[in-house]
N, C-alpha and C. Protein backbone atom coordinates (compact mmCIF):
# COMPACT_ATOMS: atom_id res chain seq x y z
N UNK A 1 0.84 -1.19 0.00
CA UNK A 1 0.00 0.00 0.00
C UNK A 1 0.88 1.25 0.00
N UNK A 2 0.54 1.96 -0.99
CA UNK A 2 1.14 3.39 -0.60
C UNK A 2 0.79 4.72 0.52
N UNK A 3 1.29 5.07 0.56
CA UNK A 3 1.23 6.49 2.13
C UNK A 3 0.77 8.12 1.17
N UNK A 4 -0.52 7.53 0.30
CA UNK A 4 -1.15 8.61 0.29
C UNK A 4 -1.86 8.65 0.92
N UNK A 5 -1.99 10.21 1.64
CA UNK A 5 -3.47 10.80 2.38
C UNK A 5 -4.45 11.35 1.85
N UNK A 6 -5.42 11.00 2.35
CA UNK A 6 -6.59 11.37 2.12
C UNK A 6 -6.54 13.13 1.43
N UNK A 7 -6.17 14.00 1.86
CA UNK A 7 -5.89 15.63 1.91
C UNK A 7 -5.49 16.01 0.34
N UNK A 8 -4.96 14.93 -0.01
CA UNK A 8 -4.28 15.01 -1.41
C UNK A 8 -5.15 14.85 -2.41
N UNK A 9 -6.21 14.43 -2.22
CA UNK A 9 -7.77 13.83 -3.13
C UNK A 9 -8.63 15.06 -2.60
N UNK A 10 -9.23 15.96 -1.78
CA UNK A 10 -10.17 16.39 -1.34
C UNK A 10 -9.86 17.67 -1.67
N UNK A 11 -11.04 18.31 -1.41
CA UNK A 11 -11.56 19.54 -1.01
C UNK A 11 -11.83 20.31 -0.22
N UNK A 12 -11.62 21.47 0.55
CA UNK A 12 -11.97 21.75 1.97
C UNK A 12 -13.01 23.58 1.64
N UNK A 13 -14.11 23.27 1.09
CA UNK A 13 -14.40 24.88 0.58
C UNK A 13 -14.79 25.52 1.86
N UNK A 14 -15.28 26.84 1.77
CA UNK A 14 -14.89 27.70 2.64
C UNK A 14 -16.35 27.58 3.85
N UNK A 15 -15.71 27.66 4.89
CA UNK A 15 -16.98 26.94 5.91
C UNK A 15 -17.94 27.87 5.97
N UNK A 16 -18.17 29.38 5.74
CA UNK A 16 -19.15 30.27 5.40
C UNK A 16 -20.45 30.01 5.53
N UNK A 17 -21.12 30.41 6.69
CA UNK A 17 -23.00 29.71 6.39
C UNK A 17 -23.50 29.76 4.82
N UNK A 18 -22.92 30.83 4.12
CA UNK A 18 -23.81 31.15 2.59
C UNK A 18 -23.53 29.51 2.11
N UNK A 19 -22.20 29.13 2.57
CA UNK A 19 -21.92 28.24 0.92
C UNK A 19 -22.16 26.73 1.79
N UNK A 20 -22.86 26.05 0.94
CA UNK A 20 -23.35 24.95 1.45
C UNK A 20 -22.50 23.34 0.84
N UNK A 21 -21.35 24.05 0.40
CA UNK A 21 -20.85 22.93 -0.19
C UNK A 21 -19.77 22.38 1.31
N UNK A 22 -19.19 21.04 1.12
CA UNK A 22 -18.91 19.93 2.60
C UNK A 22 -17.74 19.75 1.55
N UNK A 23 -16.91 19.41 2.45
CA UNK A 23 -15.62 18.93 1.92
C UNK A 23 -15.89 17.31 1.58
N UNK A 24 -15.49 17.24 0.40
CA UNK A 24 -14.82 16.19 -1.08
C UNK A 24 -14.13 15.96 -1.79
N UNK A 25 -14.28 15.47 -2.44
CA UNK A 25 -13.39 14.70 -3.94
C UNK A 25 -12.79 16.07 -4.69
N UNK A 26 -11.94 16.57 -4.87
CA UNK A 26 -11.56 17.32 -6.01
C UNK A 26 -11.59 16.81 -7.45
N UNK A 27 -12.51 17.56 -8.38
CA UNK A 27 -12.35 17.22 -9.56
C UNK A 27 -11.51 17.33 -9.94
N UNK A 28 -10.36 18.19 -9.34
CA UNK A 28 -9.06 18.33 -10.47
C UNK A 28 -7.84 18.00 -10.10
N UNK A 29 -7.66 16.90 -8.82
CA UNK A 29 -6.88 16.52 -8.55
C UNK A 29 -6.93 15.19 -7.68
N UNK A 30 -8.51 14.00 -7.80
CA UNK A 30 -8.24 12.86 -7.73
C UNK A 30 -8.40 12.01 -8.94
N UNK A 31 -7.30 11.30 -9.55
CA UNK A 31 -7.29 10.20 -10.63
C UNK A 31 -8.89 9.65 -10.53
N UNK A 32 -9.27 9.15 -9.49
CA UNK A 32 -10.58 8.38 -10.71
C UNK A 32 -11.68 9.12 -10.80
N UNK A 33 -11.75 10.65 -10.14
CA UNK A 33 -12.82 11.54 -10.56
C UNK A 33 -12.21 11.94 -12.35
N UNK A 34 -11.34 12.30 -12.36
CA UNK A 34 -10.61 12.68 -13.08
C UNK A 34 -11.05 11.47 -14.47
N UNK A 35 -10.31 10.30 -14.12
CA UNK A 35 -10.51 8.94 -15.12
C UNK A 35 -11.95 8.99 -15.37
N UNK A 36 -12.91 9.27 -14.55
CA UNK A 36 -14.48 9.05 -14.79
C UNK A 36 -14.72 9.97 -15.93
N UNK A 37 -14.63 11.25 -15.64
CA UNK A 37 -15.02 12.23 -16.18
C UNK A 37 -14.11 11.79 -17.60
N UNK A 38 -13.19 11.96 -17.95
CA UNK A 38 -12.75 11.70 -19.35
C UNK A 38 -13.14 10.84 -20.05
N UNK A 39 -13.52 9.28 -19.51
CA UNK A 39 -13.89 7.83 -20.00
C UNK A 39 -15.59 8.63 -20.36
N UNK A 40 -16.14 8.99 -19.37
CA UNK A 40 -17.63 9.35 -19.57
C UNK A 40 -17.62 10.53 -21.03
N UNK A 41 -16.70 11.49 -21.24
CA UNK A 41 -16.70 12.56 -22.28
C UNK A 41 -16.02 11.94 -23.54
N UNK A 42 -15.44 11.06 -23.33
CA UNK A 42 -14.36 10.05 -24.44
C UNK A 42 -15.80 9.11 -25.31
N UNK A 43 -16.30 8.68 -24.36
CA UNK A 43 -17.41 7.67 -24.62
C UNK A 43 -18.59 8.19 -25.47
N UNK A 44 -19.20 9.44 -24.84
CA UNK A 44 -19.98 10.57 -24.99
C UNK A 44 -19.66 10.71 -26.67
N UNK A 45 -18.61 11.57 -26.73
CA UNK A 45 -17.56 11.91 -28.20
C UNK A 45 -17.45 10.79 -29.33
N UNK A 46 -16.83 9.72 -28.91
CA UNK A 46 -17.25 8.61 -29.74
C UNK A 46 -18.21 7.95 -30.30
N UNK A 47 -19.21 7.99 -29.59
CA UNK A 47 -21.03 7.26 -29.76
C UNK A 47 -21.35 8.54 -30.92
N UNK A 48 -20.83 9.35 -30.40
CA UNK A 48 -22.03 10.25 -31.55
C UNK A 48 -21.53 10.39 -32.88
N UNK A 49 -19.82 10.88 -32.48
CA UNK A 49 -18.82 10.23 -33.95
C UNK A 49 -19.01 9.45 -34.83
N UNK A 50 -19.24 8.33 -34.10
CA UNK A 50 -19.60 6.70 -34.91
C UNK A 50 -20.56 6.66 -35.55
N UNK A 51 -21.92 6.82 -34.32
CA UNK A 51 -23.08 6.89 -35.26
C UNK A 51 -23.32 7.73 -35.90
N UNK A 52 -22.99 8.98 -36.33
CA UNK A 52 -23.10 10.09 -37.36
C UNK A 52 -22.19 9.48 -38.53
N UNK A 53 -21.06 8.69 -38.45
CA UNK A 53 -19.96 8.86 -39.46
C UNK A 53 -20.08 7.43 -39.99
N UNK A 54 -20.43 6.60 -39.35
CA UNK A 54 -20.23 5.19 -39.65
C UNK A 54 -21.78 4.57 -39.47
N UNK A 55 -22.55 4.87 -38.61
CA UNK A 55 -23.79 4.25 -38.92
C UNK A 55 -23.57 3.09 -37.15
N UNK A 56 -22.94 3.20 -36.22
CA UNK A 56 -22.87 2.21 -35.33
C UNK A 56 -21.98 3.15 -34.11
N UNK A 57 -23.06 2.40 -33.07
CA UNK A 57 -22.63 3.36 -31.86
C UNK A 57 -20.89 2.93 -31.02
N UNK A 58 -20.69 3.49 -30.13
CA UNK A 58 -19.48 3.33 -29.39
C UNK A 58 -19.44 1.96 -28.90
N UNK A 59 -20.13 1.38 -28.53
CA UNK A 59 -20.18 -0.60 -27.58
C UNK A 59 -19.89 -1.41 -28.93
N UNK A 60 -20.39 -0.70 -29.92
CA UNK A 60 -20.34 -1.83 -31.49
C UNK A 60 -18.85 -1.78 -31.98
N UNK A 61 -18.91 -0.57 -31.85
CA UNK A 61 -17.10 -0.16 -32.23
C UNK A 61 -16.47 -1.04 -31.21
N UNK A 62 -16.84 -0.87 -30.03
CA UNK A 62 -15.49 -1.99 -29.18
C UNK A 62 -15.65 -3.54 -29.62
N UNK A 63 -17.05 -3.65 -29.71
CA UNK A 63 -17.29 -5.40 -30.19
C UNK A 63 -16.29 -5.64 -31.48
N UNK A 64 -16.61 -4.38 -32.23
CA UNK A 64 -15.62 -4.94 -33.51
C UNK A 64 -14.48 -5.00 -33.37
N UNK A 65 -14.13 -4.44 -32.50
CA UNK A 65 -12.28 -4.63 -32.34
C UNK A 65 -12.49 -6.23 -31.36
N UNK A 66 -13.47 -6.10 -30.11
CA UNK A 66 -12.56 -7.08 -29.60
C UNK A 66 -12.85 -8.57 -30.84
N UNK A 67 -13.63 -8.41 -32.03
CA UNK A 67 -14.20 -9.76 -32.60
C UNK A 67 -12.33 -9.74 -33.69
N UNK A 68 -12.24 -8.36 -34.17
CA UNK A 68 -10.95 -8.76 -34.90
C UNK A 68 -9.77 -8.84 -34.36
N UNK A 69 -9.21 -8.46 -32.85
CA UNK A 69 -8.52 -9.33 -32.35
C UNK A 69 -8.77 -10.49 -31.89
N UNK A 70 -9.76 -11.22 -31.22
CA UNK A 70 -9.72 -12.26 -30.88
C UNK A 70 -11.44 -12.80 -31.19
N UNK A 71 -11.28 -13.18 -33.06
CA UNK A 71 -12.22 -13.88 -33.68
C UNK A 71 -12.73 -15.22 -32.72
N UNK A 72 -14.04 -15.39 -32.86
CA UNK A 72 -14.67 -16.69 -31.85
C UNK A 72 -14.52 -16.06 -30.55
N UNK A 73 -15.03 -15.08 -29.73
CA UNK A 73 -14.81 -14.77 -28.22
C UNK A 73 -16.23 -14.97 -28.50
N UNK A 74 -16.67 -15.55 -27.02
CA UNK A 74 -18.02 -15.50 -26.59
C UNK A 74 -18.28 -14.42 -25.90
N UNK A 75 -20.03 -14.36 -25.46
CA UNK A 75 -19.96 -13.30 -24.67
C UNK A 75 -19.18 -12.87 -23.85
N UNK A 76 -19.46 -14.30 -22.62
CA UNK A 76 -19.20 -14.18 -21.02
C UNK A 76 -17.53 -13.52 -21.18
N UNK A 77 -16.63 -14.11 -22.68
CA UNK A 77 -14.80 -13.39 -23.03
C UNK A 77 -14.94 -12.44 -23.08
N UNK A 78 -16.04 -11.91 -24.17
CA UNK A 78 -15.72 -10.23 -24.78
C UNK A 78 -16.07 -9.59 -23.39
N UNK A 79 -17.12 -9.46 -22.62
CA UNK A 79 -17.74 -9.11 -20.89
C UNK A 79 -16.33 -9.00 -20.03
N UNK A 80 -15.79 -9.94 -19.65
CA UNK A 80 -14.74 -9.92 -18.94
C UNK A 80 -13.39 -9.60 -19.61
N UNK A 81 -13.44 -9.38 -20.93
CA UNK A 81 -11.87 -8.82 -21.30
C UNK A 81 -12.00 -7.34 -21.54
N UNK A 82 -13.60 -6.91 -21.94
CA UNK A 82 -13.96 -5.49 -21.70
C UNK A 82 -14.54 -4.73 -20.12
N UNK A 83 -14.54 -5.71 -19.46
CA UNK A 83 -15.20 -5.33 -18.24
C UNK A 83 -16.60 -4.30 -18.52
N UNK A 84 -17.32 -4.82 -19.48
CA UNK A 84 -18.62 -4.19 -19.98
C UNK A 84 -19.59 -5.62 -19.62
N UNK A 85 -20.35 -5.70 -19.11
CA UNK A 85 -21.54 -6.78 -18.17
C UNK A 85 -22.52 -7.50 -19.76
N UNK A 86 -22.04 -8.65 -19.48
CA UNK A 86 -22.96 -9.59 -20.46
C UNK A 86 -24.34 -9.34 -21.63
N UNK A 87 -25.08 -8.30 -20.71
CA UNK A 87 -26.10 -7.86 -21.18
C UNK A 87 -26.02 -7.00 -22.44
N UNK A 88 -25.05 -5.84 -22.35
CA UNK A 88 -24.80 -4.40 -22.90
C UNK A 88 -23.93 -5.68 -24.28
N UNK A 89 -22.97 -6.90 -23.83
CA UNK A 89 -22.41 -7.28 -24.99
C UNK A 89 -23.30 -8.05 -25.75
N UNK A 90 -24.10 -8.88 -25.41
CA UNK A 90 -25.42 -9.84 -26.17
C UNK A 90 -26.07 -8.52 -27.26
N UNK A 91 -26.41 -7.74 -26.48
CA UNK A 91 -27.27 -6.32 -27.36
C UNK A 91 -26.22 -6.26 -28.64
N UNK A 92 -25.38 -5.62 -28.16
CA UNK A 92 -24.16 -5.29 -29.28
C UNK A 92 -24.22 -6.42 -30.45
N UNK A 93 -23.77 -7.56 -30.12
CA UNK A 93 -23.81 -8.82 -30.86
C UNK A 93 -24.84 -8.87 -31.37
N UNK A 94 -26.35 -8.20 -31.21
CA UNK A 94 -27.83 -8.75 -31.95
C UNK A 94 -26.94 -7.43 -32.69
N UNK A 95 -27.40 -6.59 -32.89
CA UNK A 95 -27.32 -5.60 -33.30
C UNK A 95 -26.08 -6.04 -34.64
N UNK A 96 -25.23 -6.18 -34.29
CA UNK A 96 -23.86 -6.77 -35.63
C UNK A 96 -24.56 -7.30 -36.23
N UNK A 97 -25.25 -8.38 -35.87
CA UNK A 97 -26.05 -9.56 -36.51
C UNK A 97 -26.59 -9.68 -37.50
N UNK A 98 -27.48 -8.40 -37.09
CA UNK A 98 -28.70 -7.83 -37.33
C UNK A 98 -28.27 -6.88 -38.80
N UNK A 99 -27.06 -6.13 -38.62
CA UNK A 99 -26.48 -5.76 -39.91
C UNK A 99 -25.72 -6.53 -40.39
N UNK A 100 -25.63 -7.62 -40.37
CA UNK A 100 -24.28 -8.38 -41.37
C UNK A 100 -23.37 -8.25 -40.76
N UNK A 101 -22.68 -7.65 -39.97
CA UNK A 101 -21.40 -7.27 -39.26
C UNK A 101 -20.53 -8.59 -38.10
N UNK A 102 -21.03 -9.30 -38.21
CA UNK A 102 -20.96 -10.12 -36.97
C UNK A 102 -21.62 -11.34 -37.38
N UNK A 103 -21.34 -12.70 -37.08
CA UNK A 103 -21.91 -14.26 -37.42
C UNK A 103 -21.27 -15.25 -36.12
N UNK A 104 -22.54 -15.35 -35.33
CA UNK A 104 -22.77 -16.92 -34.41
C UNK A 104 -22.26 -18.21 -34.84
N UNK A 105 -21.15 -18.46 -33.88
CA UNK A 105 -21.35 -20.48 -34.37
C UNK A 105 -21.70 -21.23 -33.10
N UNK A 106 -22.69 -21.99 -32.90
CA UNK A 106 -22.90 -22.62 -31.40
C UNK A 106 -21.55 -23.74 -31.64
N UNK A 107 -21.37 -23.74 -30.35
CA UNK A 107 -20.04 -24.85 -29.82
C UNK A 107 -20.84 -25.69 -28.71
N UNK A 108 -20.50 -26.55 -28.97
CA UNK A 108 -20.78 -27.76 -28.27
C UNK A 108 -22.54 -28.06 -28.10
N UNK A 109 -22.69 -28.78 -26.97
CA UNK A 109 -24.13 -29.03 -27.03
C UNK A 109 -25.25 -28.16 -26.82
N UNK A 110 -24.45 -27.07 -25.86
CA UNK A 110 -25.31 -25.90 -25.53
C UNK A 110 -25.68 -25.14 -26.63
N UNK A 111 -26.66 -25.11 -26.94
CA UNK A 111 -26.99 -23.91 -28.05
C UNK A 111 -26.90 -22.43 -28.12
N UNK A 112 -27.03 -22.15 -26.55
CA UNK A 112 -26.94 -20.67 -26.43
C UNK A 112 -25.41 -20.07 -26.19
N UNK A 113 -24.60 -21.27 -26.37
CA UNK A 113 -22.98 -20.75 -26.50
C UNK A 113 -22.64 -20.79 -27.77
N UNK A 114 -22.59 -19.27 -28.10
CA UNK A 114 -21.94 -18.97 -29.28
C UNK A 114 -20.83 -18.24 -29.58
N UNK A 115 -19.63 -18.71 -30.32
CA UNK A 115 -18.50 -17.36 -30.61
C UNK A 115 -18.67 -16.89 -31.94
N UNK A 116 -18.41 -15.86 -31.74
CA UNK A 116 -19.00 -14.94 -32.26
C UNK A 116 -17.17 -14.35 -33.46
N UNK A 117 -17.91 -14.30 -34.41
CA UNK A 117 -16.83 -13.49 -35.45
C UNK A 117 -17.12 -12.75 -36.29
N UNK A 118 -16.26 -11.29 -37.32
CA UNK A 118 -16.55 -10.71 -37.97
C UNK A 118 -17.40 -11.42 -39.40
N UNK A 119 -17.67 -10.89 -39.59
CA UNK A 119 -18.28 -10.94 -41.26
C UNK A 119 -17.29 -9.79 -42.05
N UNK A 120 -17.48 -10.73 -43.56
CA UNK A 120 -16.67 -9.92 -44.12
C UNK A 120 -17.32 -8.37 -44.10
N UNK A 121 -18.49 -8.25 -44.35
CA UNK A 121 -18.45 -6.56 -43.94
C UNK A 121 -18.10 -6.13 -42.90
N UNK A 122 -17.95 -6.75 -41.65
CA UNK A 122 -17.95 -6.59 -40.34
C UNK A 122 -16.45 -6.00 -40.69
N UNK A 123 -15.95 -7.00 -40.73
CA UNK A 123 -14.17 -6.61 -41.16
C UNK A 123 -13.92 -5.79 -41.84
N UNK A 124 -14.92 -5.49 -43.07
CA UNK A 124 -14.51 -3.93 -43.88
C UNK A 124 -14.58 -3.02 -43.25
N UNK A 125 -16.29 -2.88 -42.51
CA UNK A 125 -16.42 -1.75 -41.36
C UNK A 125 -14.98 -1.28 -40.26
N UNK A 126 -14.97 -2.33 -39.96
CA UNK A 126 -13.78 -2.41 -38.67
C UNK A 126 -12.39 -1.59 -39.20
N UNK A 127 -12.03 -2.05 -40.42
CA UNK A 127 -11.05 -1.43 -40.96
C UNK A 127 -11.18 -0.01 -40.92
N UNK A 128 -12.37 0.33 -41.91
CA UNK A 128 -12.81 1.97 -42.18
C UNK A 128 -12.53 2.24 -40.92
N UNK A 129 -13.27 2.39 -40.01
CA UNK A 129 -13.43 2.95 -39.09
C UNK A 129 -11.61 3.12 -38.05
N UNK A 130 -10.94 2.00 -38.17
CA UNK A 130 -10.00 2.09 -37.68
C UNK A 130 -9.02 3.03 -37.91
N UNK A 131 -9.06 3.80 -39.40
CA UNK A 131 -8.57 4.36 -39.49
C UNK A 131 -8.80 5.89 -39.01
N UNK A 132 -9.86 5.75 -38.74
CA UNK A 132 -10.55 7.04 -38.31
C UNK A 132 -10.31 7.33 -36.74
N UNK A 133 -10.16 5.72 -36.04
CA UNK A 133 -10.47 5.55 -34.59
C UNK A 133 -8.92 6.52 -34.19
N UNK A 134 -7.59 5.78 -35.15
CA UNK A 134 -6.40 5.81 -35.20
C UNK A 134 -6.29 7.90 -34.90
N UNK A 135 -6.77 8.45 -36.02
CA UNK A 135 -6.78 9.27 -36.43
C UNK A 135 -7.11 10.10 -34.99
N UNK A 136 -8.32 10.06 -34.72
CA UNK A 136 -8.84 10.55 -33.15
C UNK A 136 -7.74 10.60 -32.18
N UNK A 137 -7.39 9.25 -31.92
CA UNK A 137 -6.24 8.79 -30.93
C UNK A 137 -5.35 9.94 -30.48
N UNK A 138 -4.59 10.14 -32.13
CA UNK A 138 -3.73 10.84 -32.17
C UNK A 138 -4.07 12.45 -31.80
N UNK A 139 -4.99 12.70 -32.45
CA UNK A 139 -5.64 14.34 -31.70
C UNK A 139 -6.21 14.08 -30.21
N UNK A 140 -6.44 13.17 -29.45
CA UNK A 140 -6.60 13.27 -28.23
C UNK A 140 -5.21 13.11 -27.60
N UNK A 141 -4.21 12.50 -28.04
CA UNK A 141 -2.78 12.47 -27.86
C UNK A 141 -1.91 13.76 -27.64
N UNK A 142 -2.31 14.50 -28.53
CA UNK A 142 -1.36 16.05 -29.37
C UNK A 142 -0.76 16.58 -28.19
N UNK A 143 0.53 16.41 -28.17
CA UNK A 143 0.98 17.14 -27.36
C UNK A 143 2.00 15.95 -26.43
N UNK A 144 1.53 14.80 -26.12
CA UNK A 144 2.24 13.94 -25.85
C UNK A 144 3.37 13.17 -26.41
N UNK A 145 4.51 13.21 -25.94
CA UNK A 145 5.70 12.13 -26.30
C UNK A 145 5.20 10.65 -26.15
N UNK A 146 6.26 10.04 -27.12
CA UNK A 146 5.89 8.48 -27.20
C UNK A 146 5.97 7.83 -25.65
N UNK A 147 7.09 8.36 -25.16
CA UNK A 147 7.26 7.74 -23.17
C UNK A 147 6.39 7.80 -22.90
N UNK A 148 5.94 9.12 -22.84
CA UNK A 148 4.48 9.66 -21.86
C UNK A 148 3.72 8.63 -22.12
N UNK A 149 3.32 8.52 -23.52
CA UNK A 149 1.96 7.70 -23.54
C UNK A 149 2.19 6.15 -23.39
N UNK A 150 3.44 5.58 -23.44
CA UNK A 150 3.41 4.67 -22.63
C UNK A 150 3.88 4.36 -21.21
N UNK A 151 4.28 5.80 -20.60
CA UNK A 151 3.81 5.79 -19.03
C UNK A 151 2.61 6.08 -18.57
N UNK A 152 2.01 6.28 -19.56
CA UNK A 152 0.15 6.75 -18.95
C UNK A 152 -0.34 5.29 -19.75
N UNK A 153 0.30 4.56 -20.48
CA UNK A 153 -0.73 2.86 -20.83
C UNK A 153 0.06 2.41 -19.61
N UNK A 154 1.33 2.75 -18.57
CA UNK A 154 1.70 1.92 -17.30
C UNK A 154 0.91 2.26 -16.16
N UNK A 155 0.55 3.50 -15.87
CA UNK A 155 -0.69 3.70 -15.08
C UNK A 155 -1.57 3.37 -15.15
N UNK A 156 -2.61 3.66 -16.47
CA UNK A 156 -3.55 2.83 -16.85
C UNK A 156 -3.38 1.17 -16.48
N UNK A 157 -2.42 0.61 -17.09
CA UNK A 157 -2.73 -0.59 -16.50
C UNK A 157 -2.54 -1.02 -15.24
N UNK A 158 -1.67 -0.63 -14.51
CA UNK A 158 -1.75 -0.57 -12.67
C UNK A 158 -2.82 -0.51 -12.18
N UNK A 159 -3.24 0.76 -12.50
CA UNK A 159 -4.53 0.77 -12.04
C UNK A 159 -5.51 0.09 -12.37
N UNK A 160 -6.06 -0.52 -13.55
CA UNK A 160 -6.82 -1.29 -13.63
C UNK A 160 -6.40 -2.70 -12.83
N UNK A 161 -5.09 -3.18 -12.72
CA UNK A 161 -4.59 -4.25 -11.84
C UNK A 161 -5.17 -3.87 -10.69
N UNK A 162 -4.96 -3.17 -10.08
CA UNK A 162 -6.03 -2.79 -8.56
C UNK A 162 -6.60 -2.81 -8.52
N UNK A 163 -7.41 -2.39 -9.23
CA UNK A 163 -9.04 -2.43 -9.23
C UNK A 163 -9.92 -3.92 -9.71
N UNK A 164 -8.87 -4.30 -10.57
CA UNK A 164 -9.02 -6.34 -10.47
C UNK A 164 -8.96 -6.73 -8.85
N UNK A 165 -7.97 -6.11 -7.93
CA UNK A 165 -7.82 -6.69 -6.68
C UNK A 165 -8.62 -5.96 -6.06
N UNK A 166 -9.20 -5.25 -6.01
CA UNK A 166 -10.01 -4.44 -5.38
C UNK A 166 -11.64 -5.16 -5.12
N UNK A 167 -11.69 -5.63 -6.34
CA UNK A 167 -12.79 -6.28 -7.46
C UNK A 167 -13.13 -7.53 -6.44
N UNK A 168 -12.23 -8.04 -6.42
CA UNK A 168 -11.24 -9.61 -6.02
C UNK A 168 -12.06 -9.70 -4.40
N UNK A 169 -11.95 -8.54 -3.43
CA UNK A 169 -12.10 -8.70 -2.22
C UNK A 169 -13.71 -9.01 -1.46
């Protein structure tokens, strides 16, 4: 465990009867107010991107990546390698389906286990769009060195490691 204090995350506004605000979270100086708010405006930005530019919202865009890295993932995989809940990925998957983008194979006896892979449009889509996704990246990047951004994918992933153990308890 590290020997941060609490003081370093918070807020202390001014005790004044007028102002009714209680000491909290600083928006501008605790990481996961901070991480929320960007993931929530990142997410926000993308959904509307997509579906204005491409015809498919932000959850479809991640299905398509996670189906063209790892073709045949089932739900319960794509759920737990996105940490997005079973439900929100089944939707996504009708939805591919539903446009050509995406094709079911049941495995084994169970019928309702299916992995799931691109279609060749699925894969054209995925491409187009990748280049576009790429493109974004880099303007949400601007300004960053190559280190940086892979000392902020070493934070990023730390922290998500904690929050697996966190998860865990």
């Amino acid at each position: 465990m590290t020997n941060l204090t609490d003081d370093l995350f918070l807020i202390d506004p001014n005790d004044s009867p007028e102002t009714p605000a209680r000491r909290t979270l600083s928006f501008s100086r605790t990481p996961t107010v901070l991480l929320t708010f960007a993931a929530n405006r990142f997410t926000r930005s993308a959904a509307r991107h997509y579906q204005e530019t491409f015809g498919i919202g932000a959850m479809d865009w991640r299905m398509l990546v996670m189906l063209a890295r790892e073709p045949g993932s089932s739900v319960s995989h794509a759920s737990k390698t996105m940490g997005i809940d079973k439900a929100a990925v089944s939707r996504s998957l009708q939805r591919l389906q539903s446009n050509d983008l995406a094709s079911p194979a049941a495995t084994g006896p169970d019928e309702r286990r299916k992995d799931w892979t691109l279609t060749q449009t699925g894969a054209e889509l995925h491409d187009r769009i990748l280049e576009d996704a790429l493109a974004r990246q880099r303007q949400l990047l601007d300004g960053f060195s190559p280190e940086e951004v892979q000392q902020l994918n070493g934070y990023l992933t730390r922290f998500l490691t904690n929050l697996d153990a966190l998860n865990d308890d």
